[in-house]
Protein backbone atom coordinates (compact mmCIF):
# COMPACT_ATOMS: atom_id res chain seq x y z
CA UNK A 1 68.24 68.78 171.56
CA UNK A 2 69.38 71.76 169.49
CA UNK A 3 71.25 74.89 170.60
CA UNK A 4 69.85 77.94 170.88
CA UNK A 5 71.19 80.48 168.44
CA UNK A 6 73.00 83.61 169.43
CA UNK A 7 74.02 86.80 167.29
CA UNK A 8 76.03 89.59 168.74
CA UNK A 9 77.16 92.63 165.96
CA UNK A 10 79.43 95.39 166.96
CA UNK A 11 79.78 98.49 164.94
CA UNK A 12 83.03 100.60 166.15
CA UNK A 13 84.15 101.81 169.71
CA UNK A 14 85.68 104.59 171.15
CA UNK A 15 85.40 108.24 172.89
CA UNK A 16 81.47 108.35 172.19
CA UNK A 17 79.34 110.87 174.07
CA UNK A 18 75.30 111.06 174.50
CA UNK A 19 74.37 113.73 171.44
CA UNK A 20 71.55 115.85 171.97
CA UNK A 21 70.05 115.13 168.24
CA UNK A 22 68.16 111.91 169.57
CA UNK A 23 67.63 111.29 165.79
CA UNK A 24 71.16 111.38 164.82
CA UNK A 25 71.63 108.73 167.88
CA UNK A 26 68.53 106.56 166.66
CA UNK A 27 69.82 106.41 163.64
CA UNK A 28 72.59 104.37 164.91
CA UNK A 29 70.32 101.84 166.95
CA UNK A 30 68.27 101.18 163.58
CA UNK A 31 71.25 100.61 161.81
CA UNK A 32 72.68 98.12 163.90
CA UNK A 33 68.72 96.11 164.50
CA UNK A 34 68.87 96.06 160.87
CA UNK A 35 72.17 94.16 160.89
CA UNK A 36 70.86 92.39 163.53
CA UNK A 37 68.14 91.04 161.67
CA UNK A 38 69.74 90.22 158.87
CA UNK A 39 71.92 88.16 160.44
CA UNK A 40 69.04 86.21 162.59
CA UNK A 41 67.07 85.21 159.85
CA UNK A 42 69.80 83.41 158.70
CA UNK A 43 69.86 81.54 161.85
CA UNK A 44 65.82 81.06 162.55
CA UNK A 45 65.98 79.80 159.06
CA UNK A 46 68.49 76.72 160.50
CA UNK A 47 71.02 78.80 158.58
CA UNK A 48 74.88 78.00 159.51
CA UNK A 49 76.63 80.69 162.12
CA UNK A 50 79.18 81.52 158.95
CA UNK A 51 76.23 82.45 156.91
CA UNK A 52 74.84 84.89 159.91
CA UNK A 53 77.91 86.30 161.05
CA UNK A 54 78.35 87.54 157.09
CA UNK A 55 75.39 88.12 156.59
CA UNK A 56 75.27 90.49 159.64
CA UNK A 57 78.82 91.99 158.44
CA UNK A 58 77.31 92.58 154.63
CA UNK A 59 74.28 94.79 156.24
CA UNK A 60 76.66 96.45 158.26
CA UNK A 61 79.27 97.36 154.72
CA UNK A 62 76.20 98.30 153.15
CA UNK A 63 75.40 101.49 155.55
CA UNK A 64 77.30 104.30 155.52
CA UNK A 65 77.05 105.17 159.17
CA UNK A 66 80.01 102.78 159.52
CA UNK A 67 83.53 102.73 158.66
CA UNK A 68 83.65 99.51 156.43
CA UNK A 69 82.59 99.11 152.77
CA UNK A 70 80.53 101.59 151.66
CA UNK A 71 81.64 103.94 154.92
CA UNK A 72 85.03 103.34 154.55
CA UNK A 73 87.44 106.26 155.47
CA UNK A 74 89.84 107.45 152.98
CA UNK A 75 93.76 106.87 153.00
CA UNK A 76 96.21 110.04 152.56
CA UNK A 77 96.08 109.30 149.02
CA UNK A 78 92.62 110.39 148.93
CA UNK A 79 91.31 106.32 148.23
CA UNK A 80 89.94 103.70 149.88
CA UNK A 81 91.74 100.57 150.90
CA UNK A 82 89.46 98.06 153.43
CA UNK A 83 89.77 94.86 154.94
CA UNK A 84 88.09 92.04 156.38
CA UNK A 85 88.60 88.81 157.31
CA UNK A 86 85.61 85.23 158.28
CA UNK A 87 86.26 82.30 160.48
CA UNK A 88 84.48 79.19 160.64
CA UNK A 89 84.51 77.63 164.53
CA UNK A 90 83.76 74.35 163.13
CA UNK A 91 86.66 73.72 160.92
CA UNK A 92 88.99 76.82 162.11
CA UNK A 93 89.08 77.45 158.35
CA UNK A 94 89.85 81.12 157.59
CA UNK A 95 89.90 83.85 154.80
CA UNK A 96 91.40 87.35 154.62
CA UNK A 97 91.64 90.13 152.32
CA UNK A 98 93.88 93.57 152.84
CA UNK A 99 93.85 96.49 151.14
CA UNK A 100 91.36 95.91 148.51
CA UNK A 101 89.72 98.87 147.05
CA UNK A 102 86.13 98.91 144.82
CA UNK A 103 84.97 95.51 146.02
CA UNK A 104 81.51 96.46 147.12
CA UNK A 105 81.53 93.97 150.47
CA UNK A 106 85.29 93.28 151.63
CA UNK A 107 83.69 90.15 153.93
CA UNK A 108 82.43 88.15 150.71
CA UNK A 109 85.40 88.31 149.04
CA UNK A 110 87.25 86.87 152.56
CA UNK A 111 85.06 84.43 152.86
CA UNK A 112 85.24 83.49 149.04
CA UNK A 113 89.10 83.17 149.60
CA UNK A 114 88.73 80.68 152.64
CA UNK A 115 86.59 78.42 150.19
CA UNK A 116 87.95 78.51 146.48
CA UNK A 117 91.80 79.24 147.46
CA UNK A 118 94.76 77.59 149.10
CA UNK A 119 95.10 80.81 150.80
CA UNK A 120 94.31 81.94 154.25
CA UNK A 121 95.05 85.95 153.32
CA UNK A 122 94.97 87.79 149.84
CA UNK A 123 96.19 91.96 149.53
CA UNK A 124 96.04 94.60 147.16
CA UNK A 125 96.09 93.71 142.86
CA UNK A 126 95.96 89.82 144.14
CA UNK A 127 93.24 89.85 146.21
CA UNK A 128 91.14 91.79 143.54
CA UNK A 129 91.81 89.48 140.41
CA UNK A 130 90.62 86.62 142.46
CA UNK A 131 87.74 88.70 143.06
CA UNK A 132 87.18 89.25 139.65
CA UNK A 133 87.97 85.61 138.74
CA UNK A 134 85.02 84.57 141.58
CA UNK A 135 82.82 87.42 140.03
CA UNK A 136 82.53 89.26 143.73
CA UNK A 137 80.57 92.39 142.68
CA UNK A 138 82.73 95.54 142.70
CA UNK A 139 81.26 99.21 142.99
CA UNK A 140 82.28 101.90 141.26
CA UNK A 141 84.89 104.78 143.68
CA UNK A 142 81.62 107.03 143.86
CA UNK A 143 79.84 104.31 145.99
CA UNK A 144 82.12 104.64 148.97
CA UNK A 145 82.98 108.56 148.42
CA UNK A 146 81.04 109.94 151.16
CA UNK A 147 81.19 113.63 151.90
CA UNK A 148 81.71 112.98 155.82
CA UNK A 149 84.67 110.59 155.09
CA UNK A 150 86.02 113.55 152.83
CA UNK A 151 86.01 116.14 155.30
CA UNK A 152 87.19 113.50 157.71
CA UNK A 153 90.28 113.49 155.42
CA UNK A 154 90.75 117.24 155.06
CA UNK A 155 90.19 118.30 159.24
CA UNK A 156 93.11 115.52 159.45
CA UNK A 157 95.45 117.07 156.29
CA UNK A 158 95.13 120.37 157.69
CA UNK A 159 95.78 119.73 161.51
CA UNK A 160 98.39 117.31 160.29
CA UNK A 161 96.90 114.68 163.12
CA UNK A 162 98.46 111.93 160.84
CA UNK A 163 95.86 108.50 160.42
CA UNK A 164 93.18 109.20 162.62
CA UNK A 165 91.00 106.61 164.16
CA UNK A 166 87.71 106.49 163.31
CA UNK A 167 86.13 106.59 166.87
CA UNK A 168 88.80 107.90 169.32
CA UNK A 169 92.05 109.48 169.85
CA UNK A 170 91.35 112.50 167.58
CA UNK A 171 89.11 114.96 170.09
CA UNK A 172 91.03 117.83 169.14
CA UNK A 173 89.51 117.31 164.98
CA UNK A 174 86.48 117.82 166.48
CA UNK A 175 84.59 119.21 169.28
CA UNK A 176 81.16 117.53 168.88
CA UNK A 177 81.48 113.64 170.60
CA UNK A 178 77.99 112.61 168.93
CA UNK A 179 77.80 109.67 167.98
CA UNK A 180 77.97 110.18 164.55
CA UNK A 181 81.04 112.29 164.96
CA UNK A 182 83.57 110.14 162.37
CA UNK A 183 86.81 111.72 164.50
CA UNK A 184 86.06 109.77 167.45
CA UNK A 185 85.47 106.13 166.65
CA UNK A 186 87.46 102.70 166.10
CA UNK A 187 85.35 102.25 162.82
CA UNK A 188 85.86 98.08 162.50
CA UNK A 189 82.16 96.34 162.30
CA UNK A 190 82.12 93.03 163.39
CA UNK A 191 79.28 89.53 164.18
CA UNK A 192 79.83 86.20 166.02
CA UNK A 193 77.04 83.61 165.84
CA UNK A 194 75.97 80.62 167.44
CA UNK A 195 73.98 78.38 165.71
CA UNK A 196 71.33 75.64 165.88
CA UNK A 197 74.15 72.89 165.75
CA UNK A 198 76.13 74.41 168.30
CA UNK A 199 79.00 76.03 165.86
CA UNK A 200 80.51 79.09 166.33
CA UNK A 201 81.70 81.77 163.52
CA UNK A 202 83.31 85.30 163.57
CA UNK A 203 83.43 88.16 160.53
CA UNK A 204 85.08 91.18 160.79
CA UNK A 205 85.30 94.09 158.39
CA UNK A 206 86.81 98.13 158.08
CA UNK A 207 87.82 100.85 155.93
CA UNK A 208 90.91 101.43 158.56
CA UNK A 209 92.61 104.74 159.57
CA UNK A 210 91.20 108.10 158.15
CA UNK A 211 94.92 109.68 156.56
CA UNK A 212 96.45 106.43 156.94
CA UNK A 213 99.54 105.77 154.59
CA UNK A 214 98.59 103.32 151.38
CA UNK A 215 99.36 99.81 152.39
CA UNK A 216 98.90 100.13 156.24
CA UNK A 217 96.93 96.89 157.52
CA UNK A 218 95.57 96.55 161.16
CA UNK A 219 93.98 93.60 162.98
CA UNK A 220 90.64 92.88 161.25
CA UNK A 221 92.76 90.66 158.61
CA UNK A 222 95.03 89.03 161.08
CA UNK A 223 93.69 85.71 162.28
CA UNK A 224 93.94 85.52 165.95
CA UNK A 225 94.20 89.73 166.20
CA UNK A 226 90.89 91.19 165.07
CA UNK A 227 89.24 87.44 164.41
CA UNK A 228 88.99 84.58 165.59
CA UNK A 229 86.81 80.95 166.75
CA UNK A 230 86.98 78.16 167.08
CA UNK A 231 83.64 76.10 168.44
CA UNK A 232 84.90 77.37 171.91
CA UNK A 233 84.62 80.60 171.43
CA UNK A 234 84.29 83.27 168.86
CA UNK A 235 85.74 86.98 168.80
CA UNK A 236 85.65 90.50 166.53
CA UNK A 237 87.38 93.02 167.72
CA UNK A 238 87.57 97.36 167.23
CA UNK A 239 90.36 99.99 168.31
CA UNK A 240 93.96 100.05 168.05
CA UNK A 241 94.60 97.92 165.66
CA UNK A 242 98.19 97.75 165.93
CA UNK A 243 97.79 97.27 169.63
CA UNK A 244 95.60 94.22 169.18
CA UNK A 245 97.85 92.47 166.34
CA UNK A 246 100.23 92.59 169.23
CA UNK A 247 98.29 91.29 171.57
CA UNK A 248 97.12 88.84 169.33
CA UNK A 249 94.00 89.64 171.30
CA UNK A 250 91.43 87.65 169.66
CA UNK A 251 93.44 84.54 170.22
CA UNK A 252 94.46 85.83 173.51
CA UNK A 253 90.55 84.79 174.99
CA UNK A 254 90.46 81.73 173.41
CA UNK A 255 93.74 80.55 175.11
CA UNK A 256 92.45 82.11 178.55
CA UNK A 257 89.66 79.59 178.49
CA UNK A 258 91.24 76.49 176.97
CA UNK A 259 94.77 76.69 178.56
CA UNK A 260 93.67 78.40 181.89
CA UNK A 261 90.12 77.58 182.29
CA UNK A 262 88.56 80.59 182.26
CA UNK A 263 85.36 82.14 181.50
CA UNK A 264 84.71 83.79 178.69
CA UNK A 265 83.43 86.95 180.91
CA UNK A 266 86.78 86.54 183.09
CA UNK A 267 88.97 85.87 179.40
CA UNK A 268 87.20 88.66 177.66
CA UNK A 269 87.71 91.30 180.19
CA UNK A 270 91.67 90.59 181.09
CA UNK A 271 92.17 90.57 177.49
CA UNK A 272 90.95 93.96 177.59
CA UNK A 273 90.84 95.39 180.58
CA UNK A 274 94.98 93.91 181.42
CA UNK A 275 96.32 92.97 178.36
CA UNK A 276 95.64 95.98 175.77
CA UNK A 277 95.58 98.54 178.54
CA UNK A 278 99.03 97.19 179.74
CA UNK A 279 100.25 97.83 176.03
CA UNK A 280 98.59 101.36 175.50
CA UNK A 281 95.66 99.83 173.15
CA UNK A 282 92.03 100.99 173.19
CA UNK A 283 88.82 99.35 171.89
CA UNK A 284 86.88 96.66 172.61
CA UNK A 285 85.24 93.19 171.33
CA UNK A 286 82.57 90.72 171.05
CA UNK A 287 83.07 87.34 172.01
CA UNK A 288 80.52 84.60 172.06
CA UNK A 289 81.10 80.78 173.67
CA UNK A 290 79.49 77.44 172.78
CA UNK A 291 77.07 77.82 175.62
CA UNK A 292 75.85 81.14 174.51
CA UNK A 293 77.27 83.14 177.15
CA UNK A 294 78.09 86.68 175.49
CA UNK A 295 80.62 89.05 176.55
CA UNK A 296 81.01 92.88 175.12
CA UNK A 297 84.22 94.70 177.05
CA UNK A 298 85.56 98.01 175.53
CA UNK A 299 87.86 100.20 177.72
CA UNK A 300 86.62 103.32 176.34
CA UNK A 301 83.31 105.76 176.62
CA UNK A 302 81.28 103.26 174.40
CA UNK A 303 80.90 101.06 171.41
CA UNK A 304 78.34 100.17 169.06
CA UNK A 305 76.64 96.95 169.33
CA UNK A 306 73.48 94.85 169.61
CA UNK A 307 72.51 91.30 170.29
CA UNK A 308 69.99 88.69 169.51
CA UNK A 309 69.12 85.63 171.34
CA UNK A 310 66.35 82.80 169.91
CA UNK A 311 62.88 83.82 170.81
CA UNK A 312 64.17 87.06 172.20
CA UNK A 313 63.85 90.33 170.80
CA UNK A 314 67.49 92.33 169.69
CA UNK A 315 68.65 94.49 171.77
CA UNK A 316 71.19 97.76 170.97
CA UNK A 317 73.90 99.47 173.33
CA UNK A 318 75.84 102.31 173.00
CA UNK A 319 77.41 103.44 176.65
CA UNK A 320 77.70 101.08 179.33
């Protein structure tokens, strides 16, 4: 008897408030259905979780409501440097890229380097010519130069606020907490999927810190940080990035359940809820298990995310 498939997406958390432009808000819940769906017709086609989880993260790069491909934020230096990073439960095979800048969708080039390279992580000139050599499509700087992300870049210059997330920690740029207010949000997009066969998959992807320095990498390309799975569990992760590489907080679930027995609700939420907040970290994750059980802690005001089980229809959060 086959498994039922599971996708869960996640799209950013942080300090996110109810806006009163229901439009602007809807706008958010049709992005990340849209996602959604992309990813789950990979998987009602008998598709592989890998395939959903990037397709899922490719939708998700595509949109410009989120910071990651074409909505990445811009570094001090006035470019764009993203990252991303694919894990396949069934082999624990893994591909990264850092600080890559014009390659239209950061995840397919990760994923490209877990297949065709010796290599589990690639950065900067490196990672590009082997995009070039594997013919990953590249976009011209206009693509991803967004006039939000640019004035995103200037409120931070001229408050000096230093890197800025892209969901949180930065109130003071910004009085309006709508949710498409680009000061107050952990902008990493994330998928973990369950398939048919009962493998697991995670795919993480972001544009980083608004004003963050050139070369500055966070936990989406850190195996066992921002992703991880195994065919326990699967995990993508948003927030502090720094916070979470130290927590290795990906990992950190994963070893709750094998080592200690836990369950993924119990992992997910001490991993959040204990571990980050004991280190000063904010954000949140998606994790998925082999049984389907799905589990979406954040220790802030919200995060973006939706879910999809087989034969159900997807469903979209914001808030609690």
């Amino acid at each position: 008897m086959s498994q039922r498939y599971v996708l869960a997406i996640h799209g950013g958390a942080g300090t996110i408030a109810p806006s009163a432009d229901r439009a602007a808000e809807e706008a958010y819940h049709a992005a990340l259905r849209d996602a959604t769906a992309a990813g789950q017709a990979v998987l009602a086609a008998g598709g592989k979780a890998l395939d959903a989880a990037v397709a899922a993260v490719v939708a998700l790069e595509d949109c410009p409501l989120f910071n990651a491909g074409r909505g990445s934020v811009y570094t001090s230096d006035a470019v764009h440097e993203m990252d991303a990073s694919v894990m396949d439960g069934r082999t624990q095979a893994a591909g990264a890229v850092a600080c890559v800048r014009n390659v239209r969708n950061p995840v397919v080039l990760a994923r490209a380097v877990m297949e065709h390279s010796n290599c589990v992580l690639l950065t900067s000139d490196g990672a590009e010519r082997f995009a070039r050599e594997r013919g990953i499509p590249f976009a011209p700087s206009e693509y991803f130069a967004t006039k939000e992300r640019l004035d995103q870049l200037h409120r931070a210059i001229a408050r000096q606020s230093g890197a800025v997330l892209d969901h949180s920690g930065a109130a003071d740029l910004q009085k309006d907490k709508s949710p498409i207010n680009p000061d107050q949000k952990f902008g990493t997009v994330g998928a973990v999927a369950l398939d048919r066969d009962g493998n697991l998959a995670s795919a993480v992807s972001t544009g980083g810190l608004t004003n963050k320095k050139p070369g500055r990498i966070g936990d989406t390309p850190v195996i066992g940080a921002g992703c991880y799975a195994n065919n326990q569990v699967a995990v993508a992760a948003t927030g502090t990035g720094e916070y979470f590489i130290r927590a290795v907080a990906a990992y950190d679930i994963a070893a709750r359940m094998n080592y200690g027995g836990a369950t993924l609700e119990a992992a997910a939420r001490a991993t959040v809820f204990d571990r980050l907040n004991a280190l000063g970290g904010s954000g949140g994750l998606i994790a998925l298990d082999r049984d389907g059980n799905l589990a979406t802690p954040f220790n802030t005001s919200g995060m973006y995310r939706a879910w999809v089980y087989e034969q159900e229809e997807i469903v979209t959060r914001i808030f609690l």
